[in-house]
PDB file of N, CA and C in Angstrom:
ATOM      1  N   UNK A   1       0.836  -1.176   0.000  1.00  0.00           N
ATOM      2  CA  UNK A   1       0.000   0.000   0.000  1.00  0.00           C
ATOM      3  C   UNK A   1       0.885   1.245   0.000  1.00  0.00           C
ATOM      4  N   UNK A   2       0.458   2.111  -0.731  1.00  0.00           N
ATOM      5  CA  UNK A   2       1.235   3.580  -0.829  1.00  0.00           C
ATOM      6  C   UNK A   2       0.877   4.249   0.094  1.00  0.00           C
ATOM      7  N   UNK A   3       1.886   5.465   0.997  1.00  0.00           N
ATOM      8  CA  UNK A   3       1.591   6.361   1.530  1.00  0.00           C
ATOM      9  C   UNK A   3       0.549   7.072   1.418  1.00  0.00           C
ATOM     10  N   UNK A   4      -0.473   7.179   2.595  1.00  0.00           N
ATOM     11  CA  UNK A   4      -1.556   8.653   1.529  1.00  0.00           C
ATOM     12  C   UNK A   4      -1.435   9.851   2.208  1.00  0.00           C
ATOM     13  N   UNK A   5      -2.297  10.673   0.653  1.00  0.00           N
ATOM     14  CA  UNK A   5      -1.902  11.941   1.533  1.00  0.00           C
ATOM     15  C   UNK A   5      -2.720  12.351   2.510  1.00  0.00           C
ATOM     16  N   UNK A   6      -2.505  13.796   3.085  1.00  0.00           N
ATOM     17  CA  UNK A   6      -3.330  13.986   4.325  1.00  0.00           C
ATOM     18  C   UNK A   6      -4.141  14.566   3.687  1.00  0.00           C
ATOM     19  N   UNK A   7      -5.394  13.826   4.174  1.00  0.00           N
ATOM     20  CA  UNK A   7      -7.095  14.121   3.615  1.00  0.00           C
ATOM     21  C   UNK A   7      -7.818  13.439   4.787  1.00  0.00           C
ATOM     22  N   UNK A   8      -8.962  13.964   4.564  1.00  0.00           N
ATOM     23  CA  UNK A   8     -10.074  13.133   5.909  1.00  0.00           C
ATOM     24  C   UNK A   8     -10.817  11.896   4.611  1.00  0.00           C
ATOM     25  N   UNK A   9     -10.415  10.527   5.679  1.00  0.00           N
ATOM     26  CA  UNK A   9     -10.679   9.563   5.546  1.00  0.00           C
ATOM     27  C   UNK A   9     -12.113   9.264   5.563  1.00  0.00           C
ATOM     28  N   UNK A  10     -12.892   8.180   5.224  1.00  0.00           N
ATOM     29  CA  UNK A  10     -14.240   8.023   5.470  1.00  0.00           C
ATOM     30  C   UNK A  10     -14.087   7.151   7.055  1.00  0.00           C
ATOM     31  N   UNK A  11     -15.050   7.187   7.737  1.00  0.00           N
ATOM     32  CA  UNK A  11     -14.983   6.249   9.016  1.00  0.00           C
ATOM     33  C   UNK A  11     -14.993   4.541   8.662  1.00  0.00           C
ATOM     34  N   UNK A  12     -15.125   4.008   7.469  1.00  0.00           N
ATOM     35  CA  UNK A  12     -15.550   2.730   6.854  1.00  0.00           C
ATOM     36  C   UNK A  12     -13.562   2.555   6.474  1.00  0.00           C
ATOM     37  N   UNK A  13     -13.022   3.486   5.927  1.00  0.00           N
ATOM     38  CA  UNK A  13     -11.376   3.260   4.897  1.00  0.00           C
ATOM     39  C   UNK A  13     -10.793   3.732   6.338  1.00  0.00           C
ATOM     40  N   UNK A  14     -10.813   4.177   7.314  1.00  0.00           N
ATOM     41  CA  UNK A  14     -10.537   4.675   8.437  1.00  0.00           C
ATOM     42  C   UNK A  14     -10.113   3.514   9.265  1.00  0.00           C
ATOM     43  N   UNK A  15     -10.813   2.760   9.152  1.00  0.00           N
ATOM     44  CA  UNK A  15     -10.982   1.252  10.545  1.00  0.00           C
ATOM     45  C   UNK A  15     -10.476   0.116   9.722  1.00  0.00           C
ATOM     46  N   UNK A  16     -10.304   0.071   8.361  1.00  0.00           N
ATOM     47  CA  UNK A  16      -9.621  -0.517   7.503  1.00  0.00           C
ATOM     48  C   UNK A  16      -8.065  -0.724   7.391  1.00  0.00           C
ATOM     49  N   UNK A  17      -7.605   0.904   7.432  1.00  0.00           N
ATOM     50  CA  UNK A  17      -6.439   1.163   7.661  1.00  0.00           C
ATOM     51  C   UNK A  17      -5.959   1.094   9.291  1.00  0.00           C
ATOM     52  N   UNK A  18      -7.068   0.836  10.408  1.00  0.00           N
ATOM     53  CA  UNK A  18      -6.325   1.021  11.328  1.00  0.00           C
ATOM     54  C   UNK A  18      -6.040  -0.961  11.459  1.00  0.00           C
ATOM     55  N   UNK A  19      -6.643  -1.801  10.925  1.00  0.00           N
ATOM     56  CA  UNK A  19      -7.030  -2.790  11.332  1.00  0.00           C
ATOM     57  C   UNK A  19      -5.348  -3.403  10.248  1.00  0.00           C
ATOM     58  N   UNK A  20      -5.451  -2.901   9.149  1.00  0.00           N
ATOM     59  CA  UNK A  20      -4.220  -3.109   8.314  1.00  0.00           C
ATOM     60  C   UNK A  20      -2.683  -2.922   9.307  1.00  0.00           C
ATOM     61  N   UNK A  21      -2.867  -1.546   9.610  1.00  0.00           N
ATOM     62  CA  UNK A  21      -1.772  -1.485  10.739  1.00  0.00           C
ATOM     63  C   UNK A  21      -1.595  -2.626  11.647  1.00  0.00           C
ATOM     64  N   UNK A  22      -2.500  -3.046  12.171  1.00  0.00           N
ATOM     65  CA  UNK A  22      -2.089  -3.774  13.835  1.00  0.00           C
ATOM     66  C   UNK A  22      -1.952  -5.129  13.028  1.00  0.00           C
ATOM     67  N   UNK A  23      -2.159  -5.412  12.151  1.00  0.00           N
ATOM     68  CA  UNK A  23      -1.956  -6.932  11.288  1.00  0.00           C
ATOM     69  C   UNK A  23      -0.643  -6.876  10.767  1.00  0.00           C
ATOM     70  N   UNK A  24       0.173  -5.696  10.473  1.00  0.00           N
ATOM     71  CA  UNK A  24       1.371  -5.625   9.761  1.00  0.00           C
ATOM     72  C   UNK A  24       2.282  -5.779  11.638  1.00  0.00           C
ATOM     73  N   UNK A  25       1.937  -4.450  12.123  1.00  0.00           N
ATOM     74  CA  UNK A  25       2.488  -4.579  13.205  1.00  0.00           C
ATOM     75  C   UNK A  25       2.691  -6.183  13.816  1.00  0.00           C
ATOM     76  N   UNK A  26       1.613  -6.858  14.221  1.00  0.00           N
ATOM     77  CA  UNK A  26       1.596  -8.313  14.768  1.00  0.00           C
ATOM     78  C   UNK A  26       3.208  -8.888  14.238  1.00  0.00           C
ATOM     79  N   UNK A  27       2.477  -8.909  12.860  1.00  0.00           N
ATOM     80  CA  UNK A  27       3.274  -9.466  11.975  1.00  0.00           C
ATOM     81  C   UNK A  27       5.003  -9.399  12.025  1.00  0.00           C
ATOM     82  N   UNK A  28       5.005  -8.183  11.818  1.00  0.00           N
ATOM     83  CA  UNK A  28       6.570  -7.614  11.643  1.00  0.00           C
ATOM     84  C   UNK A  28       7.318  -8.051  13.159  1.00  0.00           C
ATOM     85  N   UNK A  29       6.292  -7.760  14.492  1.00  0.00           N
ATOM     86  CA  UNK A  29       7.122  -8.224  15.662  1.00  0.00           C
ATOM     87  C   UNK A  29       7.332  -9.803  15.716  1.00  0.00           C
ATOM     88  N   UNK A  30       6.395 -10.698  15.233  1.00  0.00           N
ATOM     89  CA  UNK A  30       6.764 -11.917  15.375  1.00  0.00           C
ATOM     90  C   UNK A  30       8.359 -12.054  14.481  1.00  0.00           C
ATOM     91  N   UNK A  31       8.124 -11.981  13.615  1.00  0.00           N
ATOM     92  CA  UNK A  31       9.055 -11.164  12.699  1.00  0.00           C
ATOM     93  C   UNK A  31      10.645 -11.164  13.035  1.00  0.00           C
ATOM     94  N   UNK A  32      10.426  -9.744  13.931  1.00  0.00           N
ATOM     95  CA  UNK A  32      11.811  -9.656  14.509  1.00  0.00           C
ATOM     96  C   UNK A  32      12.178 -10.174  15.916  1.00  0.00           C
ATOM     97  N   UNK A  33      10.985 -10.664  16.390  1.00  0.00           N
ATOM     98  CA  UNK A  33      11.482 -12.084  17.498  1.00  0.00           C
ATOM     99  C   UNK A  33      12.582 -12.947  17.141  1.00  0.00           C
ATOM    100  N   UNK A  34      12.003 -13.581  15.850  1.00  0.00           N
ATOM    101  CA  UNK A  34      12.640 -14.548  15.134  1.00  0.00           C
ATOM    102  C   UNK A  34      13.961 -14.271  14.615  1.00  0.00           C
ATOM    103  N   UNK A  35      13.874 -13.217  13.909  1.00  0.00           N
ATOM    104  CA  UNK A  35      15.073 -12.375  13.270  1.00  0.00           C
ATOM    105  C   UNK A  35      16.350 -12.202  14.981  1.00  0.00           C
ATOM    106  N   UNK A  36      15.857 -11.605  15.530  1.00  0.00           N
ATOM    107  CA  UNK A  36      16.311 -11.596  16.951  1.00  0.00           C
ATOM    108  C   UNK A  36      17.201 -12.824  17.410  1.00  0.00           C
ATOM    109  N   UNK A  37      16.888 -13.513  17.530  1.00  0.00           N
ATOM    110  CA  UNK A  37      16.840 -15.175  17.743  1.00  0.00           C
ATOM    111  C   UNK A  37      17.685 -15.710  17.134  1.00  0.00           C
ATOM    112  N   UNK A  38      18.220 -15.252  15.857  1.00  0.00           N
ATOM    113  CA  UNK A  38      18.728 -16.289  14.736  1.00  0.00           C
ATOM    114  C   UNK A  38      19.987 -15.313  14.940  1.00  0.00           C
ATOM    115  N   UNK A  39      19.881 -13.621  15.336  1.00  0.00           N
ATOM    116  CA  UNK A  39      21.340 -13.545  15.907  1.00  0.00           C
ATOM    117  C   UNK A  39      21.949 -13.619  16.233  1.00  0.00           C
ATOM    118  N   UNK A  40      20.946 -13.668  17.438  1.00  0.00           N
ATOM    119  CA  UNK A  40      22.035 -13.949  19.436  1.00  0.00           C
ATOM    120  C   UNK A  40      22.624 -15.358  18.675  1.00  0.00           C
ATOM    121  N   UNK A  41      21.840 -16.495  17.726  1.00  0.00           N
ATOM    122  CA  UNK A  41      22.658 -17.864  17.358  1.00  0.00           C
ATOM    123  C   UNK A  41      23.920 -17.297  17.002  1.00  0.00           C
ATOM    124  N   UNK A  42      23.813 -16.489  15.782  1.00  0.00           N
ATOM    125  CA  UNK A  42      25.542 -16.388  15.387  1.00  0.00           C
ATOM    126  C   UNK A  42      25.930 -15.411  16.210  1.00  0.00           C
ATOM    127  N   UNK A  43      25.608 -14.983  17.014  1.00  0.00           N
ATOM    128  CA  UNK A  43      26.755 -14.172  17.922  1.00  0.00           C
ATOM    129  C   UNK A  43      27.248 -14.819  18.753  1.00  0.00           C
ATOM    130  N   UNK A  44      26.891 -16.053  19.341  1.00  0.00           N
ATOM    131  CA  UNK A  44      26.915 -17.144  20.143  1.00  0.00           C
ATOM    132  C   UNK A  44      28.340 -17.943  19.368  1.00  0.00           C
ATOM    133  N   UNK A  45      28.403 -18.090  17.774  1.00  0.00           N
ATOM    134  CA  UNK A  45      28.949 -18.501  17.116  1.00  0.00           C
ATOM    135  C   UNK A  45      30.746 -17.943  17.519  1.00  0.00           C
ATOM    136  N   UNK A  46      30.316 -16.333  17.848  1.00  0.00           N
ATOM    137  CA  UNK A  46      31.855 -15.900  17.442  1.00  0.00           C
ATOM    138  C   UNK A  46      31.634 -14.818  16.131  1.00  0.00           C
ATOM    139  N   UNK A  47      32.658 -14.346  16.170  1.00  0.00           N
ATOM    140  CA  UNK A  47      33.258 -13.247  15.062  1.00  0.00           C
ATOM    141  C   UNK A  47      33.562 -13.779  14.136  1.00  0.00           C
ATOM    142  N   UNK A  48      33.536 -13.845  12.785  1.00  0.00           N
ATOM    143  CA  UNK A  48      33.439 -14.432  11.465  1.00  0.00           C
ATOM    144  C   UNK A  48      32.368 -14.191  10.129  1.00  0.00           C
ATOM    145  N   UNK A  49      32.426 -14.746   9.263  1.00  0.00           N
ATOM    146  CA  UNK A  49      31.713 -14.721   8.070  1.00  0.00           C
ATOM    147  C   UNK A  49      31.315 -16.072   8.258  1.00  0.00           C
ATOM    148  N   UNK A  50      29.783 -15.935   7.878  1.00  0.00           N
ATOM    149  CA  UNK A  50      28.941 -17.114   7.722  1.00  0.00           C
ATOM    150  C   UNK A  50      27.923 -17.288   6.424  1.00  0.00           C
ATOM    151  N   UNK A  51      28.627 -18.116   5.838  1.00  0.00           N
ATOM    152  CA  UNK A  51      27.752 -18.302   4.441  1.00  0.00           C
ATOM    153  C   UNK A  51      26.961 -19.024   4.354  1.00  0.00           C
ATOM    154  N   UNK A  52      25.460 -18.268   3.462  1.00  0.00           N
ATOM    155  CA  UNK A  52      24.679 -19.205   2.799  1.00  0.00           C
ATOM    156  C   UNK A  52      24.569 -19.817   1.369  1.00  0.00           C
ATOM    157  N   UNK A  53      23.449 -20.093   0.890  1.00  0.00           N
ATOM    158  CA  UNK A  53      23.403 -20.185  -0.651  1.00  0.00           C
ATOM    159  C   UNK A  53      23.283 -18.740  -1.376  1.00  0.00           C
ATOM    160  N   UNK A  54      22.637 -17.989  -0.653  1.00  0.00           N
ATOM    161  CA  UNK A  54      22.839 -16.784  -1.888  1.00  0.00           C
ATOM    162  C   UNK A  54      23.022 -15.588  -0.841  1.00  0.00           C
ATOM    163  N   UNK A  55      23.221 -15.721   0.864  1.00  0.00           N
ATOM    164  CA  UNK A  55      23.438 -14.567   1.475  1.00  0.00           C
ATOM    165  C   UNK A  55      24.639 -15.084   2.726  1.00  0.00           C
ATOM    166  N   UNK A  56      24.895 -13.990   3.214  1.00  0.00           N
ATOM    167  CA  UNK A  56      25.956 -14.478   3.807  1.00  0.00           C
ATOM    168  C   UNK A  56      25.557 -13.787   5.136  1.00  0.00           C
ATOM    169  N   UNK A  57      26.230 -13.848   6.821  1.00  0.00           N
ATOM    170  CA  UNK A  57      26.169 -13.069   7.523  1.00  0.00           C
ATOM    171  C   UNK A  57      27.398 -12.811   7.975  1.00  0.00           C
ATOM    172  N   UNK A  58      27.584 -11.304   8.315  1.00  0.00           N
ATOM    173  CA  UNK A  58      28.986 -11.386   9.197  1.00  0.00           C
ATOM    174  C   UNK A  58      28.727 -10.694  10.545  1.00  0.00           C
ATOM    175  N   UNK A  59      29.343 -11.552  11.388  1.00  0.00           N
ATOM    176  CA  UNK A  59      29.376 -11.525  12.670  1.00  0.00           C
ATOM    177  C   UNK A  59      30.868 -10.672  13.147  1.00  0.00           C
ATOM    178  N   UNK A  60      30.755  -9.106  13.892  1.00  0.00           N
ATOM    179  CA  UNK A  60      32.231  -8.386  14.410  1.00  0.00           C
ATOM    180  C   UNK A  60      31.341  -8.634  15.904  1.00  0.00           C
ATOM    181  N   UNK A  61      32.916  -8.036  16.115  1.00  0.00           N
ATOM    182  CA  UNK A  61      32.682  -7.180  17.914  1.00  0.00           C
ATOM    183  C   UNK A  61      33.255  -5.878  17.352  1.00  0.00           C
ATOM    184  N   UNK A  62      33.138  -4.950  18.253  1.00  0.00           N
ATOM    185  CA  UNK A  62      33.639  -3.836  18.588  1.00  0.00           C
ATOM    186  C   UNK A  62      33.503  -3.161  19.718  1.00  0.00           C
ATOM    187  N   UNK A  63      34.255  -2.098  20.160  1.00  0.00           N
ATOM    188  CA  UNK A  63      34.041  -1.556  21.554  1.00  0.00           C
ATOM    189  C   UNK A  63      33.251  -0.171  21.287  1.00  0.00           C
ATOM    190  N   UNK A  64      31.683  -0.064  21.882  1.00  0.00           N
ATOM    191  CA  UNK A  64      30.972   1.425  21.806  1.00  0.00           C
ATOM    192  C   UNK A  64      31.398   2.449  22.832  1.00  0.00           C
ATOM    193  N   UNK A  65      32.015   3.558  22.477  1.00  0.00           N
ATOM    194  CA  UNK A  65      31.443   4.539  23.489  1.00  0.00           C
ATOM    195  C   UNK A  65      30.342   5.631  23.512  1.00  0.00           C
ATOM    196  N   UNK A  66      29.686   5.914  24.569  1.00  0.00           N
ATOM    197  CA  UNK A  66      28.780   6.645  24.612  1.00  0.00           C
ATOM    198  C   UNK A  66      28.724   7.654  25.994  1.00  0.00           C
ATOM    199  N   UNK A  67      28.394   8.225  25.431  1.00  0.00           N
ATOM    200  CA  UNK A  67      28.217   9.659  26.470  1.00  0.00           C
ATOM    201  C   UNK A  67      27.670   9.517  27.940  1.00  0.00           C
ATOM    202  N   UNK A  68      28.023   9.505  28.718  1.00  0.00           N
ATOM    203  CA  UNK A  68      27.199   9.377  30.273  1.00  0.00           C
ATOM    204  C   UNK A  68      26.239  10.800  30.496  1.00  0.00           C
ATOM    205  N   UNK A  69      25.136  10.439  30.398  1.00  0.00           N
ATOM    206  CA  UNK A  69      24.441  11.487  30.350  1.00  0.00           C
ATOM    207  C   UNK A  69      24.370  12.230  31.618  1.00  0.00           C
ATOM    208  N   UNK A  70      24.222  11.035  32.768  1.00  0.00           N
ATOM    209  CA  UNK A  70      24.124  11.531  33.714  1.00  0.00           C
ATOM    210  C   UNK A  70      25.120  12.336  34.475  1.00  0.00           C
ATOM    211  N   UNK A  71      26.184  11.601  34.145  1.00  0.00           N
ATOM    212  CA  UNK A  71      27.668  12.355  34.897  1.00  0.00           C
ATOM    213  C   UNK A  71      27.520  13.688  33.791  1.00  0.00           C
ATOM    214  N   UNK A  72      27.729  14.040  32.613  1.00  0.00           N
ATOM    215  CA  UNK A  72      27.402  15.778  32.361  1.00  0.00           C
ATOM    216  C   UNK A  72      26.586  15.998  33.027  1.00  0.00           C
ATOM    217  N   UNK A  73      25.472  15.472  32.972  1.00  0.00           N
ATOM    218  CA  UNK A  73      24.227  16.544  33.771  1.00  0.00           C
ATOM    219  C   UNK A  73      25.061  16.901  35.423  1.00  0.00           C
ATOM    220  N   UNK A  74      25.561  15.976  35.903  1.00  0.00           N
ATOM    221  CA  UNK A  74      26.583  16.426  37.517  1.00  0.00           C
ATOM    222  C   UNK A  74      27.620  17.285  36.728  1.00  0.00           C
ATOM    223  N   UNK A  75      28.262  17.012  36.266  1.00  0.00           N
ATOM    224  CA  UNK A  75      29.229  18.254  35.711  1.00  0.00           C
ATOM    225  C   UNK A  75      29.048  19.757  35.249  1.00  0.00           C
ATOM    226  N   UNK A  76      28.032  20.308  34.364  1.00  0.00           N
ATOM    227  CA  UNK A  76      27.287  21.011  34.180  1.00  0.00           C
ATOM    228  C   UNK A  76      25.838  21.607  34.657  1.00  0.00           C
ATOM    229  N   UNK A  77      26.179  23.212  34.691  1.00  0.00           N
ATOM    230  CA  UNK A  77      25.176  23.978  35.577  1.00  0.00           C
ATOM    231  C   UNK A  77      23.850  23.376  34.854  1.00  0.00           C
ATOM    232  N   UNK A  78      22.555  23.791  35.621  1.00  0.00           N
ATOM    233  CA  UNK A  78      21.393  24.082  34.452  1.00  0.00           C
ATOM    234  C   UNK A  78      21.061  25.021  33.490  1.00  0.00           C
ATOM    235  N   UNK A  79      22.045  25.358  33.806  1.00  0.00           N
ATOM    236  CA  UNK A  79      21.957  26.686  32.160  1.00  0.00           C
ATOM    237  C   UNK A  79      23.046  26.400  30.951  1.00  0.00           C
ATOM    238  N   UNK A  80      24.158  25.788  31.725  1.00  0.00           N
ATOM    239  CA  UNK A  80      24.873  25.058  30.259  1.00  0.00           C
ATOM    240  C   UNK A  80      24.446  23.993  29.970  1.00  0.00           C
ATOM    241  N   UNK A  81      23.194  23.102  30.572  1.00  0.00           N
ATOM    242  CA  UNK A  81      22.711  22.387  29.982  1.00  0.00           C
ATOM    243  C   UNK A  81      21.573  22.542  29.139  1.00  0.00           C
ATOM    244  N   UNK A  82      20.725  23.912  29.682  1.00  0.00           N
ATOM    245  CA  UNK A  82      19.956  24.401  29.031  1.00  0.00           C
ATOM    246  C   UNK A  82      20.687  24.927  27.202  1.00  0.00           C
ATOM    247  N   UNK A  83      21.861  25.530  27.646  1.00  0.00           N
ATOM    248  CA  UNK A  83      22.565  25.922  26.211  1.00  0.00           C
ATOM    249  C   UNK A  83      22.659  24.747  25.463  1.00  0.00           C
ATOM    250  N   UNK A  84      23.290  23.603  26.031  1.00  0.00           N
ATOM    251  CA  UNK A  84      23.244  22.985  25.080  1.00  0.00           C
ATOM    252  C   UNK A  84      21.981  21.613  24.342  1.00  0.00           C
ATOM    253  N   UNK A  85      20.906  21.889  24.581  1.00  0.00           N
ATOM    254  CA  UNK A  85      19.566  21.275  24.331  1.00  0.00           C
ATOM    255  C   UNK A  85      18.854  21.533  23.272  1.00  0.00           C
ATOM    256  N   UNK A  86      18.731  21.281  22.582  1.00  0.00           N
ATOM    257  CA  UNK A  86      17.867  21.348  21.555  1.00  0.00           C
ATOM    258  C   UNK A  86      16.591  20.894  21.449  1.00  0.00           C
ATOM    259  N   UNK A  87      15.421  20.981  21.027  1.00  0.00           N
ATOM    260  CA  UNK A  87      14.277  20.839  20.784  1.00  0.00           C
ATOM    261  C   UNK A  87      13.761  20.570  19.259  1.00  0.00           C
ATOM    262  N   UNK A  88      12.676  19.151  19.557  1.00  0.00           N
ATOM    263  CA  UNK A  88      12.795  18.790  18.474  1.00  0.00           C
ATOM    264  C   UNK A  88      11.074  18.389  18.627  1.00  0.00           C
ATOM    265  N   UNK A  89      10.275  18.383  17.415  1.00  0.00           N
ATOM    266  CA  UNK A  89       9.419  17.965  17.529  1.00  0.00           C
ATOM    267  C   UNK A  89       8.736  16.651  17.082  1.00  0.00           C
ATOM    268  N   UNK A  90       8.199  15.488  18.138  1.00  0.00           N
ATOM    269  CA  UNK A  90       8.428  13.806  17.432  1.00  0.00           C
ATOM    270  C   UNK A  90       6.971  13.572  17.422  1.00  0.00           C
ATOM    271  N   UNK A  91       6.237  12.940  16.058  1.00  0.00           N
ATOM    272  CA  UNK A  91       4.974  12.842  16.009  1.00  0.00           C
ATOM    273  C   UNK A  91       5.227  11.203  15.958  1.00  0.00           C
ATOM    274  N   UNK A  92       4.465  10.533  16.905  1.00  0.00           N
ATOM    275  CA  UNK A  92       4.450   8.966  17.637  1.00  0.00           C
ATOM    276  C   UNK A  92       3.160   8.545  16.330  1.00  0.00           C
ATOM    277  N   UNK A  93       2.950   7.218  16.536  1.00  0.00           N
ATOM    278  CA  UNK A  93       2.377   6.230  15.995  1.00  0.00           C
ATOM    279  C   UNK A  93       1.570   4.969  16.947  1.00  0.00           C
ATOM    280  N   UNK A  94       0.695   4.841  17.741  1.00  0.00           N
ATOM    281  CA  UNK A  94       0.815   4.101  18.672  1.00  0.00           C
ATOM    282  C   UNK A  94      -0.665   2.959  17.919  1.00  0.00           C
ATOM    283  N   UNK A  95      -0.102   1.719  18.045  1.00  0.00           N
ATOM    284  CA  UNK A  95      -0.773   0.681  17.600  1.00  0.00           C
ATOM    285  C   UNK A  95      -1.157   0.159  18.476  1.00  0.00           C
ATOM    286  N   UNK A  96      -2.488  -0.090  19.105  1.00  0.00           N
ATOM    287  CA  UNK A  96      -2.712  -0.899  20.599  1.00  0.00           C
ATOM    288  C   UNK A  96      -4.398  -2.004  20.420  1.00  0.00           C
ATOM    289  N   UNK A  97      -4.342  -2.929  20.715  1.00  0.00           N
ATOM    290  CA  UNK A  97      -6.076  -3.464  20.590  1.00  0.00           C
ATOM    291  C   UNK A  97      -6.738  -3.004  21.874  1.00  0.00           C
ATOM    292  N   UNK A  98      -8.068  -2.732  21.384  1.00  0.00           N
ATOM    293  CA  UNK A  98      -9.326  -2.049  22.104  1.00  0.00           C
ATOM    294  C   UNK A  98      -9.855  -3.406  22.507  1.00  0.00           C
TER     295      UNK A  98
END
């Protein structure tokens, strides 16, 4: 199905599309359960290349770093944290059964 544009829906194509959603949704999480599952296997495996018939997977490590949010927030006033904050605006999607 294609994106649509923003128009008011009928209440009949309305409950259609919401019912389409939670069937894809279902779907896609069983989905990446599975998908999930078949990683942790080759990560379990080790670091390497793992071939199939027409795809392959490769399995690294690496080391992440990431920012301690909390220790800046102790390091910095509330106004250099205020400086450095940005604002952003996030429009959600929430799929749930009634």
């Amino acid at each position: 199905m294609a994106p649509l544009a923003h128009t008011t829906l009928s209440a009949a194509r309305t409950r259609k599309l919401v019912e389409r959603a939670a069937y894809l949704q279902h779907h896609i999480h069983r989905m990446s359960l599975e998908l999930d599952a078949l990683k942790n296997d080759f990560k379990g495996l080790g670091a390497g290349l793992y071939l199939g018939t027409g795809h392959k997977v490769t399995v690294t490590a690496a080391q992440a770093v990431r920012l301690d949010s909390a220790l800046v927030r102790a390091c910095l006033s509330p106004a250099e944290i205020r400086a450095c904050t940005t604002t952003t605006t996030v429009t959600r999607v929430l799929i749930k059964e009634i």
